[in-house]
Protein backbone atom coordinates (compact mmCIF):
# COMPACT_ATOMS: atom_id res chain seq x y z
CA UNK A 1 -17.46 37.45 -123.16
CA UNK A 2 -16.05 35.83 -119.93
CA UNK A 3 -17.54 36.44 -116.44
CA UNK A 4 -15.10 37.32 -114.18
CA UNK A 5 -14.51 34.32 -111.78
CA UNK A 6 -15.28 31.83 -114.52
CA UNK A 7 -12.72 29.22 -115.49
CA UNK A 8 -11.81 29.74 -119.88
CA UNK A 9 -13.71 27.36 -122.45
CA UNK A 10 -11.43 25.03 -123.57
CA UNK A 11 -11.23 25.02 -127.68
CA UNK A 12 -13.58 22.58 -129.65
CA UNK A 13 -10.41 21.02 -130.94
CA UNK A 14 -9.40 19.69 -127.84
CA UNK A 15 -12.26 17.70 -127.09
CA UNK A 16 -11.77 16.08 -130.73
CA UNK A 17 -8.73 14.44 -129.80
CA UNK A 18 -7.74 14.92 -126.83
CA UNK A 19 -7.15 11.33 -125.59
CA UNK A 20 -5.76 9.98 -129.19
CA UNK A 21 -2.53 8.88 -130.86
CA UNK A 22 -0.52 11.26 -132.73
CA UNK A 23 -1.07 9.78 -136.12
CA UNK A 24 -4.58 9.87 -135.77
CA UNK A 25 -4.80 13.59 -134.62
CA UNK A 26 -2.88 14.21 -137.74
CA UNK A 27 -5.73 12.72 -139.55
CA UNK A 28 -8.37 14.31 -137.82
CA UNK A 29 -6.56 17.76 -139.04
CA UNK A 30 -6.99 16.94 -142.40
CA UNK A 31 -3.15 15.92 -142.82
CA UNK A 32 -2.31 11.94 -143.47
CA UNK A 33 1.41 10.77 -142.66
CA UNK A 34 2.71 8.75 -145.35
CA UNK A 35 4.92 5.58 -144.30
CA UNK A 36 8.26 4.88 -145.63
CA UNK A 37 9.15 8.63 -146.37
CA UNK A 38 11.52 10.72 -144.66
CA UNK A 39 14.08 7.51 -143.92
CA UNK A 40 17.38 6.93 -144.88
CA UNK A 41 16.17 3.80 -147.18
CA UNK A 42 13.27 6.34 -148.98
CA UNK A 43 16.47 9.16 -149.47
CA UNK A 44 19.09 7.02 -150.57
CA UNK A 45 19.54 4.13 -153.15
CA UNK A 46 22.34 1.73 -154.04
CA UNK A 47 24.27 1.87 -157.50
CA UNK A 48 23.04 -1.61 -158.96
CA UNK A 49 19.15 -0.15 -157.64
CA UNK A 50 19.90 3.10 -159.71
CA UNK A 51 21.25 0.96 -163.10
CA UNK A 52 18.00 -0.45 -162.84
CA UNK A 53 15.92 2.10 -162.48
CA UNK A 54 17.51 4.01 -165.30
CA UNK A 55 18.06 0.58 -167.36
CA UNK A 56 21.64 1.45 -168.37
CA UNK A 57 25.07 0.21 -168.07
CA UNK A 58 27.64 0.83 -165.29
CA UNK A 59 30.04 2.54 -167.62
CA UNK A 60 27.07 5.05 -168.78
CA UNK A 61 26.24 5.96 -165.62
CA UNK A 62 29.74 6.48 -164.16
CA UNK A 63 29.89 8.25 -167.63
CA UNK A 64 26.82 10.01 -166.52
CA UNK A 65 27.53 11.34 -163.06
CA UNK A 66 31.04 12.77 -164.30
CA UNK A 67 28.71 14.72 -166.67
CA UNK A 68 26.06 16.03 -164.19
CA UNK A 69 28.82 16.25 -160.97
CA UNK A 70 26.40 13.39 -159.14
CA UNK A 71 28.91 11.88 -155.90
CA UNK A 72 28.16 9.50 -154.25
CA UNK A 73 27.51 9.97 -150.60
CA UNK A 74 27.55 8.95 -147.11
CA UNK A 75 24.04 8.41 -145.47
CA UNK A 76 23.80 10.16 -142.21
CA UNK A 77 21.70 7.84 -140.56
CA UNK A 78 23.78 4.33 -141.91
CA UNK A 79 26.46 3.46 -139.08
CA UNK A 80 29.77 1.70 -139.42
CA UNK A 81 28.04 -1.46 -139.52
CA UNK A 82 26.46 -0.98 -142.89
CA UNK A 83 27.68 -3.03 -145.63
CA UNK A 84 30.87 -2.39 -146.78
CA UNK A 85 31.78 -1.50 -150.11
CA UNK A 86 28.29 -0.40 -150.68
CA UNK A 87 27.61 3.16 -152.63
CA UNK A 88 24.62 5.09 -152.03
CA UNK A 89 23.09 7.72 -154.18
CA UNK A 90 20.75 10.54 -153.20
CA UNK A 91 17.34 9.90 -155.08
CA UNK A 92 17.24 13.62 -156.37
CA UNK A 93 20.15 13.26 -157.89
CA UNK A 94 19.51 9.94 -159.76
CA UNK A 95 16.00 11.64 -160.39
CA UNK A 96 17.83 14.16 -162.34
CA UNK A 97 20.43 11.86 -164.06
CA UNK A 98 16.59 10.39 -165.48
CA UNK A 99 15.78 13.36 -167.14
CA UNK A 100 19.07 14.05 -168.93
CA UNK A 101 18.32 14.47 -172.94
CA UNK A 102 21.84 11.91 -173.53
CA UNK A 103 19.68 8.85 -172.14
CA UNK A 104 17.47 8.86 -175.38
């Protein structure tokens, strides 16, 4: 109970981190920030990356993505002065190509 007159306690969480860094006070919560996710290189891969990652051919894949309806698409982030000619996947749907039963 507060006297009247008296100024609020401030919250023990305050004093924890009140003069640190934001990745730190996400730490001190209990939640770690992983680097390298959430950018436009960790969301979207190049063609000749996904051949290797599902160690086929170009023909099956194109083969492949007319099967599943995978498109290739634009990252939102990448400006005009990205490479051009380049083709970017999404790594969901490459993830998903992966577990197609017509790989084995």
């Amino acid at each position: 109970n507060r006297v009247k007159g008296r100024t609020k306690k401030k919250s023990i969480k305050v004093a924890l981190h009140s003069g640190v860094g934001s990745k730190r006070r996400l730490t001190r919560m209990g939640k770690k920030k992983k680097s390298g996710l959430g950018t436009v290189e960790a969301t979207y891969i190049g063609r000749s990356k996904c051949l290797k990652r599902l160690q086929i051919s170009l023909k099956d894949f194109r083969r492949l993505c007319i099967l599943k309806g995978v498109y290739p698409r634009e990252p939102k982030g990448k400006g005009p002065s990205s490479r051009k000619g380049q083709v970017y996947y999404h790594v969901k749907d490459v993830q998903a190509i992966a577990h197609e039963p017509l790989l084995e």
